[in-house]
C-alpha atoms as a PDB file:
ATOM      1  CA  UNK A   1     -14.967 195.423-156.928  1.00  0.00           C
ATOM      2  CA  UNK A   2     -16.150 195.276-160.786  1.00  0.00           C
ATOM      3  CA  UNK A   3     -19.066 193.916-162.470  1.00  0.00           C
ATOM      4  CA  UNK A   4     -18.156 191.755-165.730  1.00  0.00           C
ATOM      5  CA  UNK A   5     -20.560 190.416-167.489  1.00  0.00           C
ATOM      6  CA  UNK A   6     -19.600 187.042-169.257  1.00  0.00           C
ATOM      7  CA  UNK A   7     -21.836 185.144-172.218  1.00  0.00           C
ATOM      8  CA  UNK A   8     -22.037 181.434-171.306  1.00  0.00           C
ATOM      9  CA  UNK A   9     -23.221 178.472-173.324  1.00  0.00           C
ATOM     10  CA  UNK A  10     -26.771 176.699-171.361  1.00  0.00           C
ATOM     11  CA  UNK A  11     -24.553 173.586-170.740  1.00  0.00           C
ATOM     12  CA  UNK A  12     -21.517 175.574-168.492  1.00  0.00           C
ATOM     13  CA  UNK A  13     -24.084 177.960-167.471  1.00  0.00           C
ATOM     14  CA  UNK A  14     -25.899 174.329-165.717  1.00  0.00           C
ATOM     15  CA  UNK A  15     -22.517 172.937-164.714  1.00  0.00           C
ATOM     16  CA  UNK A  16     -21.886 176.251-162.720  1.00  0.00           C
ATOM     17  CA  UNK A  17     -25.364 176.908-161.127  1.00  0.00           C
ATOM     18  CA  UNK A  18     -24.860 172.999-159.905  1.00  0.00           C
ATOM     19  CA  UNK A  19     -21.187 173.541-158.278  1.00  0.00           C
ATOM     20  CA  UNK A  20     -21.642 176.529-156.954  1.00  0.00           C
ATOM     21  CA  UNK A  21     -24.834 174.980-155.108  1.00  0.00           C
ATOM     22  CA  UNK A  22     -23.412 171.900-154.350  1.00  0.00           C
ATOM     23  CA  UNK A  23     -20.887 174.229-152.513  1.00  0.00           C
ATOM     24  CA  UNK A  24     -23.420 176.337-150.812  1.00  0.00           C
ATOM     25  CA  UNK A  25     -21.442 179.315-152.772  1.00  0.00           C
ATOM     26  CA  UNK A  26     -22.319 182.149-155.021  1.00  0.00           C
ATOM     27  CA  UNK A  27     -22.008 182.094-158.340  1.00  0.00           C
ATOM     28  CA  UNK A  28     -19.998 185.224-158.507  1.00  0.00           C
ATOM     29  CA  UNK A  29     -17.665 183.411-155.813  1.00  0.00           C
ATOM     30  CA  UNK A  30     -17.275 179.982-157.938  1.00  0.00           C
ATOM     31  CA  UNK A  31     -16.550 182.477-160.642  1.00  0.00           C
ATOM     32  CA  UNK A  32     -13.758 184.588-158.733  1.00  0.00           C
ATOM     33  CA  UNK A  33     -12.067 180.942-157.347  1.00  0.00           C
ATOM     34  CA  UNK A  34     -12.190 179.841-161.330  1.00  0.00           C
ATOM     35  CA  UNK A  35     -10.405 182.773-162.582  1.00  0.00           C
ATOM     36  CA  UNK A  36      -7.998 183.098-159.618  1.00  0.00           C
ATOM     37  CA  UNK A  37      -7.100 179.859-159.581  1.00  0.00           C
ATOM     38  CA  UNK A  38      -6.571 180.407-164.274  1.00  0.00           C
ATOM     39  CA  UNK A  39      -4.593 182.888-164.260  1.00  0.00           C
ATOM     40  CA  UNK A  40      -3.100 182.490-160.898  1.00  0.00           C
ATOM     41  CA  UNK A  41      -3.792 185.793-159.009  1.00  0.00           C
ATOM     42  CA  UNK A  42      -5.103 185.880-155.109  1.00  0.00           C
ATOM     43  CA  UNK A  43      -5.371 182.847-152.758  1.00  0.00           C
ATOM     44  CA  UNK A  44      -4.382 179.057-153.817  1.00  0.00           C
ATOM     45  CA  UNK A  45      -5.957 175.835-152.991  1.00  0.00           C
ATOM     46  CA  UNK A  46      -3.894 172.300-152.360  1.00  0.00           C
ATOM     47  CA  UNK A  47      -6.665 170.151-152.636  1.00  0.00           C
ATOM     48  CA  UNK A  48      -4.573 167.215-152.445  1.00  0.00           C
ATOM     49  CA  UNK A  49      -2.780 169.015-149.091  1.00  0.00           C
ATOM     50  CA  UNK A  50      -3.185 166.489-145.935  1.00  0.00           C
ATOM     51  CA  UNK A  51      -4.506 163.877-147.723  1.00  0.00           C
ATOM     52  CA  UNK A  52      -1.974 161.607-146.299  1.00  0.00           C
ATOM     53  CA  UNK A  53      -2.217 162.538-143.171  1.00  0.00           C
ATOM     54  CA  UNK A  54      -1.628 159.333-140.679  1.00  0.00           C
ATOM     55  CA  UNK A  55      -2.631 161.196-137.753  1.00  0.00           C
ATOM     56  CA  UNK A  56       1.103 160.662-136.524  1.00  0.00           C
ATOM     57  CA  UNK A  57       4.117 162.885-135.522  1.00  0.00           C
ATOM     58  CA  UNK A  58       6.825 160.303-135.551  1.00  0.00           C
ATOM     59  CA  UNK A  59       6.925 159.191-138.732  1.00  0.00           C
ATOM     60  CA  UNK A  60       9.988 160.467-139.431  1.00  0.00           C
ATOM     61  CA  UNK A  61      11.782 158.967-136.503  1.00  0.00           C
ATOM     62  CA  UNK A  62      10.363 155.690-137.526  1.00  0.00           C
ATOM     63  CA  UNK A  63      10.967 155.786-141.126  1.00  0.00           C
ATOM     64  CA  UNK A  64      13.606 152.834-141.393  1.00  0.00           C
ATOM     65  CA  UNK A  65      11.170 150.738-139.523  1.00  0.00           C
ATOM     66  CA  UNK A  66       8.228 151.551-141.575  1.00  0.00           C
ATOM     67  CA  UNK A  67      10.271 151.040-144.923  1.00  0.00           C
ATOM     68  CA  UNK A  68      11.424 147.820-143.732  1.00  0.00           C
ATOM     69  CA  UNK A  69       8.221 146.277-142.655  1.00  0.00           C
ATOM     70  CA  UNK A  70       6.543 147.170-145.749  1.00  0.00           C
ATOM     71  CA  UNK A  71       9.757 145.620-148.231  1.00  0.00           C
ATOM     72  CA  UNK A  72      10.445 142.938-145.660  1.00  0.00           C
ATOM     73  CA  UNK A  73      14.172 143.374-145.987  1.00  0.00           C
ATOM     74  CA  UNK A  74      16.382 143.265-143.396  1.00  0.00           C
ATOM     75  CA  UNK A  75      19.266 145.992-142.688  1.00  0.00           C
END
């Protein structure tokens, strides 16, 4: 692994020092996800992934129902 060094301005330099411990992370780690999540390189994160989540496997099966109830249109 390299060192870089990178010049920030004292308000980003704050803004990362607070993220990275609101995290419980390094700095150099906040810094890494930053730049791999720019320009795309290494592991991705779907945030919004499973943030539906019903906690039910039969939605599908029960999808006309579902619909229905919630238009209240008969088939």
């Amino acid at each position: 692994m390299r060192r870089t060094t990178v010049k920030l301005p004292d308000d980003l330099d704050a803004k990362l020092r607070h993220e990275a411990a609101r995290r419980h992370i390094t700095i150099a780690e906040l810094n890494r996800e930053a730049l791999e999540a720019y320009l795309g390189g290494g592991r991705r994160q779907f945030l919004s992934a499973g943030s539906g989540r019903s906690g039910r496997d039969d939605i599908s099966e029960r999808i006309e129902d579902i619909l229905r109830s919630e238009v209240g249109t008969a088939p």
